[in-house]
C-alpha atoms as a PDB file:
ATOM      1  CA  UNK A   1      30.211  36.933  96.152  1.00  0.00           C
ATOM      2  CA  UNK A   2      33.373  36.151  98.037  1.00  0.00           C
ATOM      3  CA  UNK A   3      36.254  37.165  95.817  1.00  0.00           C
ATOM      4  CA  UNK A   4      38.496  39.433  96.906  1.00  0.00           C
ATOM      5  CA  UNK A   5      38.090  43.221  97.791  1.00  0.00           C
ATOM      6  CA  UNK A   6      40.728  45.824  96.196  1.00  0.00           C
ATOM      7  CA  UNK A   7      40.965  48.973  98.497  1.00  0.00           C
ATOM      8  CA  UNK A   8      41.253  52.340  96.957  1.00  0.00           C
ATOM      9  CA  UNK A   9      41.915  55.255  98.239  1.00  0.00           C
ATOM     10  CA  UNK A  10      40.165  58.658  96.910  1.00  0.00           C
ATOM     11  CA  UNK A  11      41.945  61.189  98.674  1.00  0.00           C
ATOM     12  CA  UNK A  12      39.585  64.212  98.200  1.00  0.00           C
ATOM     13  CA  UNK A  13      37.749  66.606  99.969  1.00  0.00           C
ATOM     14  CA  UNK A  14      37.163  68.911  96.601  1.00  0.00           C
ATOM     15  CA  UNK A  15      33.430  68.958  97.489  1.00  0.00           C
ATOM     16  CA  UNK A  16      33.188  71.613  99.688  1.00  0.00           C
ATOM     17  CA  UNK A  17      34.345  74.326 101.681  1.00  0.00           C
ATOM     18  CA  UNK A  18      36.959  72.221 104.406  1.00  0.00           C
ATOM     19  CA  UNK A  19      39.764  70.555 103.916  1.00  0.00           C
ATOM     20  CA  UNK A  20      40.624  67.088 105.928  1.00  0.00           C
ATOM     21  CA  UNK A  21      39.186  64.347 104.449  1.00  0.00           C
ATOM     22  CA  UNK A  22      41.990  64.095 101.838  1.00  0.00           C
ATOM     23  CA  UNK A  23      44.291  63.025 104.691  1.00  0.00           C
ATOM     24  CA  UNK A  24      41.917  60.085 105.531  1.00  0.00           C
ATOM     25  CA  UNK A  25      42.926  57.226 103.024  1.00  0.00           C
ATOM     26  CA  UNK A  26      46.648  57.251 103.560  1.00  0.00           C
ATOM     27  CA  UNK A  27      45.922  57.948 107.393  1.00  0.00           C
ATOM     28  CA  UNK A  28      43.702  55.255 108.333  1.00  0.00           C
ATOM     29  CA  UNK A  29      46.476  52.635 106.487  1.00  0.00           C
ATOM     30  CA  UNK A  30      48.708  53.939 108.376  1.00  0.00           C
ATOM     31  CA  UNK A  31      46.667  52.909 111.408  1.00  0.00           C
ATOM     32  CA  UNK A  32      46.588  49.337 110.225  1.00  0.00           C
ATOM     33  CA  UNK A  33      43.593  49.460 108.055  1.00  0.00           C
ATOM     34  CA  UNK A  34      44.178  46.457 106.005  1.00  0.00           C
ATOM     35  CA  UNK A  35      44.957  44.463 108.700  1.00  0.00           C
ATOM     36  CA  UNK A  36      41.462  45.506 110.575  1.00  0.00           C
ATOM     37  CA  UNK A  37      40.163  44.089 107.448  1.00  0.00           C
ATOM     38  CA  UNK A  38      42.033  41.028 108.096  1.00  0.00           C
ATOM     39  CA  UNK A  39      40.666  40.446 111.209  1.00  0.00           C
ATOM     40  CA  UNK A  40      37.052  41.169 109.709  1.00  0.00           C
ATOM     41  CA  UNK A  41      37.939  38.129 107.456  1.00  0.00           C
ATOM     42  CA  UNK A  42      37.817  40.621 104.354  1.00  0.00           C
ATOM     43  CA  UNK A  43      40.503  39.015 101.811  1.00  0.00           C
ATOM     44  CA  UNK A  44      41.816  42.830 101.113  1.00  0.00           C
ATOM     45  CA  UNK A  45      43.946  43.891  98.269  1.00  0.00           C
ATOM     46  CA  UNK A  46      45.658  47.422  98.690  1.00  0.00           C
ATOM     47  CA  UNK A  47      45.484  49.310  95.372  1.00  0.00           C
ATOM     48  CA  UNK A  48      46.688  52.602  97.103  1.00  0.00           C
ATOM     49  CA  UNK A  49      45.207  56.110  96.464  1.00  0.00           C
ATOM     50  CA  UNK A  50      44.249  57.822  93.412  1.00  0.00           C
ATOM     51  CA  UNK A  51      46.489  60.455  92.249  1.00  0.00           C
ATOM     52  CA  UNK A  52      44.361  63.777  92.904  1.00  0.00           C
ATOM     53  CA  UNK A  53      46.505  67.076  93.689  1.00  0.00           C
ATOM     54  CA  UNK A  54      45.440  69.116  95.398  1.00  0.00           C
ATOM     55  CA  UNK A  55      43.112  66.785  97.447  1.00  0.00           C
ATOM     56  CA  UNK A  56      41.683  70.474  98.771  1.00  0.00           C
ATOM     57  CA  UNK A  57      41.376  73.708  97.198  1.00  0.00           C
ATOM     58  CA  UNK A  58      39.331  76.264  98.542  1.00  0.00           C
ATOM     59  CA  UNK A  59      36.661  77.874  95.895  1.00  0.00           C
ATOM     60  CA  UNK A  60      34.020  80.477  96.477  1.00  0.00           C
ATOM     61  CA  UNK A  61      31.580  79.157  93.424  1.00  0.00           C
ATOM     62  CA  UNK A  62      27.937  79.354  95.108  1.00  0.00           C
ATOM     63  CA  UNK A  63      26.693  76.605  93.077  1.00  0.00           C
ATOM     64  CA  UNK A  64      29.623  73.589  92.148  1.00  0.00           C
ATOM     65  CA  UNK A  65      32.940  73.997  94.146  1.00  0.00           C
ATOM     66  CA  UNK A  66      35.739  72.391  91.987  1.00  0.00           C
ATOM     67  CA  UNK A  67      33.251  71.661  89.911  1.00  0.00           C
ATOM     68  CA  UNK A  68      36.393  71.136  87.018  1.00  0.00           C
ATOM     69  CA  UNK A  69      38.355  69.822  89.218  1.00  0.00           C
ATOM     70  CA  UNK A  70      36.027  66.926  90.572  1.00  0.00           C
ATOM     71  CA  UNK A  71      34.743  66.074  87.123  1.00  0.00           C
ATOM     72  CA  UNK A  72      38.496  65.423  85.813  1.00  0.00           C
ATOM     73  CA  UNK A  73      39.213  62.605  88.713  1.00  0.00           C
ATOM     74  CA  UNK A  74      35.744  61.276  88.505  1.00  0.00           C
ATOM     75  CA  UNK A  75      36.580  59.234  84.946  1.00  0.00           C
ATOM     76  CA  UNK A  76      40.298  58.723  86.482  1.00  0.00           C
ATOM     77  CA  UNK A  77      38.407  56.875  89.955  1.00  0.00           C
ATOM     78  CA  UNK A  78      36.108  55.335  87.320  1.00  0.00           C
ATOM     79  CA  UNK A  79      39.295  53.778  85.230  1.00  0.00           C
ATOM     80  CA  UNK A  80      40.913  52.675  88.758  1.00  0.00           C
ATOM     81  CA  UNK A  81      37.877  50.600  89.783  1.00  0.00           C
ATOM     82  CA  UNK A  82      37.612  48.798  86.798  1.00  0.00           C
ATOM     83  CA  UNK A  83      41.022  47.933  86.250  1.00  0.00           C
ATOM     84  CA  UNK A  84      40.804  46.639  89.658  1.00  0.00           C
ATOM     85  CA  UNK A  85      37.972  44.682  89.181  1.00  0.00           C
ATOM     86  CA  UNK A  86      39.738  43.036  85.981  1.00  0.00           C
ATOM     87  CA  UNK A  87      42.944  42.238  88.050  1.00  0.00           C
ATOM     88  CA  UNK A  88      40.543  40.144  91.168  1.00  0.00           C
ATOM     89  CA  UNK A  89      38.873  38.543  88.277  1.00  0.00           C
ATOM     90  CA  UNK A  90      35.819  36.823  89.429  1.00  0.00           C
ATOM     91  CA  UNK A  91      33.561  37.916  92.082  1.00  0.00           C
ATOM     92  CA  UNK A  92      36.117  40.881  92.515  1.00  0.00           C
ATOM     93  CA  UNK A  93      34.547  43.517  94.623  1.00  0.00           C
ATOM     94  CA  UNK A  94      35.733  47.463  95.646  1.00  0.00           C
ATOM     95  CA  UNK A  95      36.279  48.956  99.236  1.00  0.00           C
ATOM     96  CA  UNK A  96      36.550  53.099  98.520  1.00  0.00           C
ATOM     97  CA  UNK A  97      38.169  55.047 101.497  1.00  0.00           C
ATOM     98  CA  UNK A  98      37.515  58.712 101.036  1.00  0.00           C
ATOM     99  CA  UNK A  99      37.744  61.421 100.850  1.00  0.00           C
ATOM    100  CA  UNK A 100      34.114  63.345 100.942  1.00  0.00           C
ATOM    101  CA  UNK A 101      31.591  61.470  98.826  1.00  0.00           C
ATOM    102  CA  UNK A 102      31.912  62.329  95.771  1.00  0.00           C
ATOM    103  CA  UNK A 103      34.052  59.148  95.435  1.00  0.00           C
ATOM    104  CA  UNK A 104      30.937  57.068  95.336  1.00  0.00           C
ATOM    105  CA  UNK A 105      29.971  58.646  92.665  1.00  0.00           C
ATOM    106  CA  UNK A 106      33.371  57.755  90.395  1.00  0.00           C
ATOM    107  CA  UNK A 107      32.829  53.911  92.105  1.00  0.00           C
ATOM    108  CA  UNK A 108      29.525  53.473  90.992  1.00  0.00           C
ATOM    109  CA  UNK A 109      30.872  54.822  87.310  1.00  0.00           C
ATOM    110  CA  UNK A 110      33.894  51.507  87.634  1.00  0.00           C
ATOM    111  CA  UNK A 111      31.344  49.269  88.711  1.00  0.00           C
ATOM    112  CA  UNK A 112      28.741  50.004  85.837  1.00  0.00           C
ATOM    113  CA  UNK A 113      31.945  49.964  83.156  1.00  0.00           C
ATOM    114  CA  UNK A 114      33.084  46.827  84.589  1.00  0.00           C
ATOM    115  CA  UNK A 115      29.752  44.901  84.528  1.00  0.00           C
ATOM    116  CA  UNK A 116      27.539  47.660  81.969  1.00  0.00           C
ATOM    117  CA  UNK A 117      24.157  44.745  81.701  1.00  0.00           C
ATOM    118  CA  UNK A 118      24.132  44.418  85.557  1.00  0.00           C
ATOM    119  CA  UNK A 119      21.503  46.840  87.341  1.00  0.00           C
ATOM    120  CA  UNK A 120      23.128  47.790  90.517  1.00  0.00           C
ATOM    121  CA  UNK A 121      21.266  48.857  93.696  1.00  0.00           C
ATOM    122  CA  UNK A 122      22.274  51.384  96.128  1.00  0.00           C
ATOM    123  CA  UNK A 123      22.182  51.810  99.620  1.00  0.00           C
ATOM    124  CA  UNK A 124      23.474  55.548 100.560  1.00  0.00           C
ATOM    125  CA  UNK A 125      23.602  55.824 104.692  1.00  0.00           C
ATOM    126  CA  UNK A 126      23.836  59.477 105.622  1.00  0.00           C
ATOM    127  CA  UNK A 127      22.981  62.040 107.653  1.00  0.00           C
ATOM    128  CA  UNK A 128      22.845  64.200 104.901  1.00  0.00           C
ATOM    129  CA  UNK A 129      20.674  63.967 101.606  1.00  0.00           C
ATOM    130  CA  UNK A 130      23.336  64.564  99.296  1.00  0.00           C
ATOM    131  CA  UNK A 131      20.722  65.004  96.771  1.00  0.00           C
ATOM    132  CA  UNK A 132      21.112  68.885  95.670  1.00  0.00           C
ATOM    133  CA  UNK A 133      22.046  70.251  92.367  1.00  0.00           C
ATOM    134  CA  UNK A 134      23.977  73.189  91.495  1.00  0.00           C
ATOM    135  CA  UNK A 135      20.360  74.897  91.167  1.00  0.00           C
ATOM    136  CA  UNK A 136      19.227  73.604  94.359  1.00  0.00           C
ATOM    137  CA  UNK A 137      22.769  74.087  96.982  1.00  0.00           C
ATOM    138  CA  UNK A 138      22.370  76.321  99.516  1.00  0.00           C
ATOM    139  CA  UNK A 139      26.420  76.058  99.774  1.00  0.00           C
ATOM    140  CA  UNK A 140      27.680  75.114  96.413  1.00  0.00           C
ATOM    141  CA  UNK A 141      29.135  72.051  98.202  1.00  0.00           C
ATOM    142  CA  UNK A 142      29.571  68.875  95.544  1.00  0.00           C
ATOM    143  CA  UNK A 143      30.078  67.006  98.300  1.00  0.00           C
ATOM    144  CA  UNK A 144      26.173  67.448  98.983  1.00  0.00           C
ATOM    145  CA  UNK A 145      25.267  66.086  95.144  1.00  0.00           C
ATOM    146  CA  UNK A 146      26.618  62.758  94.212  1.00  0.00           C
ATOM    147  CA  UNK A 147      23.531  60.673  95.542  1.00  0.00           C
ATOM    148  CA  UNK A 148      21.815  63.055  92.657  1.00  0.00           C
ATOM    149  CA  UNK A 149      24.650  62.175  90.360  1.00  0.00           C
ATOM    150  CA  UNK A 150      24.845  59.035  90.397  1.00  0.00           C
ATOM    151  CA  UNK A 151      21.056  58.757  89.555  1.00  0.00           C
ATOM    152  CA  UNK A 152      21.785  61.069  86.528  1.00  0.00           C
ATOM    153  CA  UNK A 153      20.315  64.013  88.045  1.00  0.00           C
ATOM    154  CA  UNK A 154      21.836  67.637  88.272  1.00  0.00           C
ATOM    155  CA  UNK A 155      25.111  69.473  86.237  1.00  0.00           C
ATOM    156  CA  UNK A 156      25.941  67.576  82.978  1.00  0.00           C
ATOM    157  CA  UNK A 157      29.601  68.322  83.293  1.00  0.00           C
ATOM    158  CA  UNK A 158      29.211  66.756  86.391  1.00  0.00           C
ATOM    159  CA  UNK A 159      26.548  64.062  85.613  1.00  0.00           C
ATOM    160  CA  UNK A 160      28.804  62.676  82.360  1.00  0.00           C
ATOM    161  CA  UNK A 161      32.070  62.462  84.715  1.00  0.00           C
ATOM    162  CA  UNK A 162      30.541  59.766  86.500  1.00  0.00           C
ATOM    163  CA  UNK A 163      28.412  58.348  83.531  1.00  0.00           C
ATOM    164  CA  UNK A 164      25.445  59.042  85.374  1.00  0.00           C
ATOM    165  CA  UNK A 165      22.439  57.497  85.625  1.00  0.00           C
ATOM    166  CA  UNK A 166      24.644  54.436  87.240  1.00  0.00           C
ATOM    167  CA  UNK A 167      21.521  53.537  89.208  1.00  0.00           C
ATOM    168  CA  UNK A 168      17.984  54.211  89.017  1.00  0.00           C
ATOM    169  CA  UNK A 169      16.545  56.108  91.722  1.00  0.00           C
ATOM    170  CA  UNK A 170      13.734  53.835  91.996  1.00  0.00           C
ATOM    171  CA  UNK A 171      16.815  51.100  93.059  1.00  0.00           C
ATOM    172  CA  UNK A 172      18.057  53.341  95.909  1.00  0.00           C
ATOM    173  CA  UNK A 173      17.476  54.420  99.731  1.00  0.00           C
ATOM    174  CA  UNK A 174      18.860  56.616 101.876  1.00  0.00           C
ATOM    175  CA  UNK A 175      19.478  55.679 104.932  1.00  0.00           C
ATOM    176  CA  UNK A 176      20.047  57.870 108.384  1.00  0.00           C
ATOM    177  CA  UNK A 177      19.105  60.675 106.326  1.00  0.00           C
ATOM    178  CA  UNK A 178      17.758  63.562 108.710  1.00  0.00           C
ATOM    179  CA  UNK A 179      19.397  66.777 107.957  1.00  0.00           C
ATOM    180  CA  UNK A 180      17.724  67.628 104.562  1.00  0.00           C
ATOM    181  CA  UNK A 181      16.747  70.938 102.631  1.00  0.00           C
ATOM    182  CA  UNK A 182      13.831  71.685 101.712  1.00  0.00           C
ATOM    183  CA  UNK A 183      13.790  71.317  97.770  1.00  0.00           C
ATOM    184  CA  UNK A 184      16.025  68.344  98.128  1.00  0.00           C
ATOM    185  CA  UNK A 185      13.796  66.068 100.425  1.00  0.00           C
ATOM    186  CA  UNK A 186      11.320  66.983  97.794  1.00  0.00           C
ATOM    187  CA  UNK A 187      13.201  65.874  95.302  1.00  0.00           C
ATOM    188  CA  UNK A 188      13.851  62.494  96.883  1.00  0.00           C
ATOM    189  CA  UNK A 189      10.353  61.417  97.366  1.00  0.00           C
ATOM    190  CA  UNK A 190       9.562  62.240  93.950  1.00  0.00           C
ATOM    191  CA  UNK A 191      12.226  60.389  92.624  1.00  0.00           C
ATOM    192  CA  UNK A 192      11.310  57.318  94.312  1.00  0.00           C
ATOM    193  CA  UNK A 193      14.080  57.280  96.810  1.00  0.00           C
ATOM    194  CA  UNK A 194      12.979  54.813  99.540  1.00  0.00           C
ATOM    195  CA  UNK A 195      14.153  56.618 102.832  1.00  0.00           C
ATOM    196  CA  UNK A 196      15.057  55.340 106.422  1.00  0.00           C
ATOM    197  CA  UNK A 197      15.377  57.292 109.003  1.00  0.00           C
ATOM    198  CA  UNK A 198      17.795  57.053 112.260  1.00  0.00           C
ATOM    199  CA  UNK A 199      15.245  56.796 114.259  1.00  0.00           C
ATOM    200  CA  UNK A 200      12.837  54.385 112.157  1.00  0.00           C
ATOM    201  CA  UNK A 201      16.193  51.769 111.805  1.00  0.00           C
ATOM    202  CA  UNK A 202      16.557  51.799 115.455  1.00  0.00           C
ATOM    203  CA  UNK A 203      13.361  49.961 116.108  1.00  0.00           C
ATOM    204  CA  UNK A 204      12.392  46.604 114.647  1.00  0.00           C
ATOM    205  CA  UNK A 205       9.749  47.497 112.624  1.00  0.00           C
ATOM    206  CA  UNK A 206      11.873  49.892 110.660  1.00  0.00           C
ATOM    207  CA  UNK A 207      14.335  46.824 110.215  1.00  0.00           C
ATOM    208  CA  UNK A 208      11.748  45.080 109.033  1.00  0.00           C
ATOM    209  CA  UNK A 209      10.463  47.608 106.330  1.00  0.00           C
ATOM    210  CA  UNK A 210      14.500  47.816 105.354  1.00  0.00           C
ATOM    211  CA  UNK A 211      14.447  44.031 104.921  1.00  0.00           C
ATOM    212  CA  UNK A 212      11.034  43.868 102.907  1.00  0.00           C
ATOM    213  CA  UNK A 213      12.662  47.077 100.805  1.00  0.00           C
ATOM    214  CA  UNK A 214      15.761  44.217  99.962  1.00  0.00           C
ATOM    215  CA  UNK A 215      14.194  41.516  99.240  1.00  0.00           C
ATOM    216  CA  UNK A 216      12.035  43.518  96.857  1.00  0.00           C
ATOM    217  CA  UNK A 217      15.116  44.721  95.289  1.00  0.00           C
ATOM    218  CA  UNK A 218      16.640  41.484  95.262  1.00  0.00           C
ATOM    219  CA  UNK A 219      14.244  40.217  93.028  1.00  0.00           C
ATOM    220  CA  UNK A 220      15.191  43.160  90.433  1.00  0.00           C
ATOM    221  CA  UNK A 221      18.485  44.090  90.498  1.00  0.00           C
ATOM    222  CA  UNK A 222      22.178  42.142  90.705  1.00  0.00           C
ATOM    223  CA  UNK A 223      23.765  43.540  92.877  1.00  0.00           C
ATOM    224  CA  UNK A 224      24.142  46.532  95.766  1.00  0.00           C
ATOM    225  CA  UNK A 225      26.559  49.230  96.130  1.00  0.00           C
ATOM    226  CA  UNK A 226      27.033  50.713 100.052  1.00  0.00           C
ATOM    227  CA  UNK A 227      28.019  54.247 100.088  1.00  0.00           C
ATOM    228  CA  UNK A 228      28.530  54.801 103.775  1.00  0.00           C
ATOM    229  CA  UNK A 229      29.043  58.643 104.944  1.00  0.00           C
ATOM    230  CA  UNK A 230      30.405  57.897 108.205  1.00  0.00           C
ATOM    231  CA  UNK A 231      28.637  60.964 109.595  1.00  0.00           C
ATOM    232  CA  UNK A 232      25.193  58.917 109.567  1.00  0.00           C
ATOM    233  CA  UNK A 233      26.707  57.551 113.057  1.00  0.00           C
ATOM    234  CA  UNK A 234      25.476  59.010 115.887  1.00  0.00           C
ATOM    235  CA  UNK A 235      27.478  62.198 116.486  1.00  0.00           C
ATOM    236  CA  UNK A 236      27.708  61.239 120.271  1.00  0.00           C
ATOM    237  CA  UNK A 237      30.315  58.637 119.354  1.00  0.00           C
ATOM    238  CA  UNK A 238      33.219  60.226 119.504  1.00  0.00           C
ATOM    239  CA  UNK A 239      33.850  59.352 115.651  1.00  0.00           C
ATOM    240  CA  UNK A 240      36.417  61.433 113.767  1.00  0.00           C
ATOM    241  CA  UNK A 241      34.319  62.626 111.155  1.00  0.00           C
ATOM    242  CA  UNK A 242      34.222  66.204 109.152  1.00  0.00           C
ATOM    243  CA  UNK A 243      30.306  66.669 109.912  1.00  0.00           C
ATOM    244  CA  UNK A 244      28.698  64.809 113.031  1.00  0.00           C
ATOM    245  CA  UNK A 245      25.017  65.737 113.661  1.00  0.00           C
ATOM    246  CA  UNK A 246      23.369  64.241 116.447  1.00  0.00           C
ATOM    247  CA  UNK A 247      20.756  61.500 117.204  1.00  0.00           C
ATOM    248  CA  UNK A 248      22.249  59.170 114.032  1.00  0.00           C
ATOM    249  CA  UNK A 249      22.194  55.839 113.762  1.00  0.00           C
ATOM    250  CA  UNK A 250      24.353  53.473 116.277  1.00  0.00           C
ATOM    251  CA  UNK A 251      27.353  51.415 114.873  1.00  0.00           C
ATOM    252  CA  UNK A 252      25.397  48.322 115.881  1.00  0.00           C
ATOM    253  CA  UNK A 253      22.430  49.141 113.945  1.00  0.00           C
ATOM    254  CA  UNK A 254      24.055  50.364 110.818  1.00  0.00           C
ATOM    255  CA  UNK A 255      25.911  46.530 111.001  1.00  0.00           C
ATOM    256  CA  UNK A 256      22.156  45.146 111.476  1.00  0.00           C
ATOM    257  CA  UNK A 257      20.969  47.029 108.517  1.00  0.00           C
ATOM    258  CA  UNK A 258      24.159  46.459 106.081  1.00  0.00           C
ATOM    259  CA  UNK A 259      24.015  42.787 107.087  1.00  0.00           C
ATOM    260  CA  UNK A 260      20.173  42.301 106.435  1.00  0.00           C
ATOM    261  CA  UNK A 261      20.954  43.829 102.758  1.00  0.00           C
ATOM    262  CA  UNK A 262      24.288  41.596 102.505  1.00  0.00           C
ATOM    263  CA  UNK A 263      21.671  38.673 103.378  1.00  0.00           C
ATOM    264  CA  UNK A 264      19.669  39.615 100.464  1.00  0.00           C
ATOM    265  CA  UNK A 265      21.506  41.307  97.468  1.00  0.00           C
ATOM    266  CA  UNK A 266      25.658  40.541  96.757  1.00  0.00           C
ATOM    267  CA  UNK A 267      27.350  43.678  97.556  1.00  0.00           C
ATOM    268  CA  UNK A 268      29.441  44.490  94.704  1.00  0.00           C
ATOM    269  CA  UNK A 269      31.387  46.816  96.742  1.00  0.00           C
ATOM    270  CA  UNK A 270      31.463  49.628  99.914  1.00  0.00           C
ATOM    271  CA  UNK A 271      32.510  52.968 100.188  1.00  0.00           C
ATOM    272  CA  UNK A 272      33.804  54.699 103.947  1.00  0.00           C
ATOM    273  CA  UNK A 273      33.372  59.019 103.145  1.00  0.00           C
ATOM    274  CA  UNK A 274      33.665  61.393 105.483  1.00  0.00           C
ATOM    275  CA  UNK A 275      36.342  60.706 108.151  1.00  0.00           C
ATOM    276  CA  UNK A 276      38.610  63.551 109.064  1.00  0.00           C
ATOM    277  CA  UNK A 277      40.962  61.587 111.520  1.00  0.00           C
ATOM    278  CA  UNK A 278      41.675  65.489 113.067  1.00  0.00           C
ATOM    279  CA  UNK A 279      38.392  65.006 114.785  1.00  0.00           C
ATOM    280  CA  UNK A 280      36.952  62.535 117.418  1.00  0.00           C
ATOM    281  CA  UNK A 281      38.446  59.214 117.975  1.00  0.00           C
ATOM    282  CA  UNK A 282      41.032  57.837 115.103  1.00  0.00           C
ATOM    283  CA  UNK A 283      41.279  54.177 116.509  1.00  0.00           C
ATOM    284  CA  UNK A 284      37.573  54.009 117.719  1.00  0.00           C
ATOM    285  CA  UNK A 285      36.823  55.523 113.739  1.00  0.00           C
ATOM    286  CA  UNK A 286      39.279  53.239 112.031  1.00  0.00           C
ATOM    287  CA  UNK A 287      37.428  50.051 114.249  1.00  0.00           C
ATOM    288  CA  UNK A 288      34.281  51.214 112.798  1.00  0.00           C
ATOM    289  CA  UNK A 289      35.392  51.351 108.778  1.00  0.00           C
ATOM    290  CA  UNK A 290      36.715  47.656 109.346  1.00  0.00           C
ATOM    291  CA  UNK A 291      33.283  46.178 110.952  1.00  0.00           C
ATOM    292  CA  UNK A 292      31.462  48.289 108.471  1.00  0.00           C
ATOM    293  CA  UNK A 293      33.609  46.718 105.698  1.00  0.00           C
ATOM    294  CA  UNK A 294      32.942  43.030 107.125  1.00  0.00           C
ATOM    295  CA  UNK A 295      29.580  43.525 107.452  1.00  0.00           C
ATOM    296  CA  UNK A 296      29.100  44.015 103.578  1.00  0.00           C
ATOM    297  CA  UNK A 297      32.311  42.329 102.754  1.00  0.00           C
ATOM    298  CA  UNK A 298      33.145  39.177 104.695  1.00  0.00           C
END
């Protein structure tokens, strides 16, 4: 694909229990984010931000925070991304800047109601699972749930706001995953969720196994949707993120990895979660979202 790429913001950070991330769309235009997409020879399209007031609300609920709140902007992102994808026309394709990560979930939704007969992988990089249901949350954090959603699993208030099952577990990995509970890791392997780990896609071999995972896919699906928490980066960075955890993947090899899937599947589009630009380095972070978004994009 090489049409062009409408950015949209999804100014939330509903999905759990700190505020921040809904700052991080308008905030990392302001730093000249289309124009780092420019450079990245992404032919970007600036849709603005979806309308979502508050973008943070604090709510005690031990098992879906804003759970009524999420599931009304879900359909609204959903709507956004498809118009958008009408308006580029062919080979149109989506950049999301969150927000927490929920907003994959709501750009999965656009790209499935845009194109319903194409069969979409996904690549989710993380240092989190996000794979818990309301049943399984040790926080009642959404934020920790839309990998799970978007594969149809978990709350059905939830689930239907972002007309899950968009993909089929079988069609995802996580990648940079390593801070997982219990019951969710469980859940992932027997789901069929292929997993690499930070340290596995910092050798070759594990690039290797992430290649042979595409290829396989390749031959399957049409195309591949990035969801890229920007807390699967190495927490040593410096990046202004809302959760860094150490030992995470480098910048370098999260490029290597995006760019052996972009060598095998199209990307249909790429999603940036998780920067709080009150944390760590904004220009060093903003850098990062750009290369990330060429990578996949270009």
């Amino acid at each position: 694909m090489t049409g062009q790429v409408t950015v949209i913001g999804v100014p939330t950070a509903l999905g759990g229990h700190l505020g921040g991330m809904e700052r991080s769309p308008v905030r990392l235009r302001d730093l000249g984010l289309v124009a780092r997409l420019a450079a990245q020879d992404v032919d970007a399209r600036d849709a603005g931000d979806l309308s979502i007031e508050p973008g943070f609300h604090p709510d005690t609920d031990p098992r879906a925070k804003n759970r009524d709140r999420i599931a009304e902007f879900l359909p609204r992102e959903a709507a956004m991304v498809e118009a958008s994808l009408d308006q580029a026309g062919p080979g149109g394709r989506v950049l999301i800047v969150g927000g927490d990560c929920t907003a994959h979930a709501g750009a999965l939704a656009g790209l499935r109601r845009r194109h319903p007969d194409r069969r979409l992988a996904l690549a989710w990089f993380d240092a989190h699972g996000d794979f818990n249901t309301p049943d399984t949350t040790p926080s009642g954090n959404v934020w920790g749930m839309p990998f799970a959603m978007a594969c149809g699993i978990g709350d059905t208030t939830l689930v239907a706001a972002c007309d899950g099952p968009t993909v089929d577990a079988r069609d995802a990995a996580l990648l940079g995953g390593q801070v997982l509970d219990e019951q969710e890791s469980r859940m992932l392997v027997t789901v069929g969720v292929a997993h690499f780990g930070a340290g596995m896609l910092a050798t070759p071999a594990g690039l290797a196994a992430l290649s042979a995972w595409g290829a396989a896919k390749a031959a399957e699906v049409d195309g591949l949707y990035v969801a890229f928490d920007m807390d699967a980066l190495d927490g040593a960075g410096r990046w202004a993120i809302q959760m860094p955890e150490p030992d995470g993947i480098s910048l370098e090899t999260a490029l290597s990895a995006i760019a052996i899937l972009a060598g095998t599947i199209e990307v249909a589009g790429l999603g940036a979660s998780g920067v709080n630009l009150d944390n760590g380095d904004p220009e060093r972070t903003l850098d990062a979202v750009a290369r990330l978004a060429g990578a996949a994009l270009a």
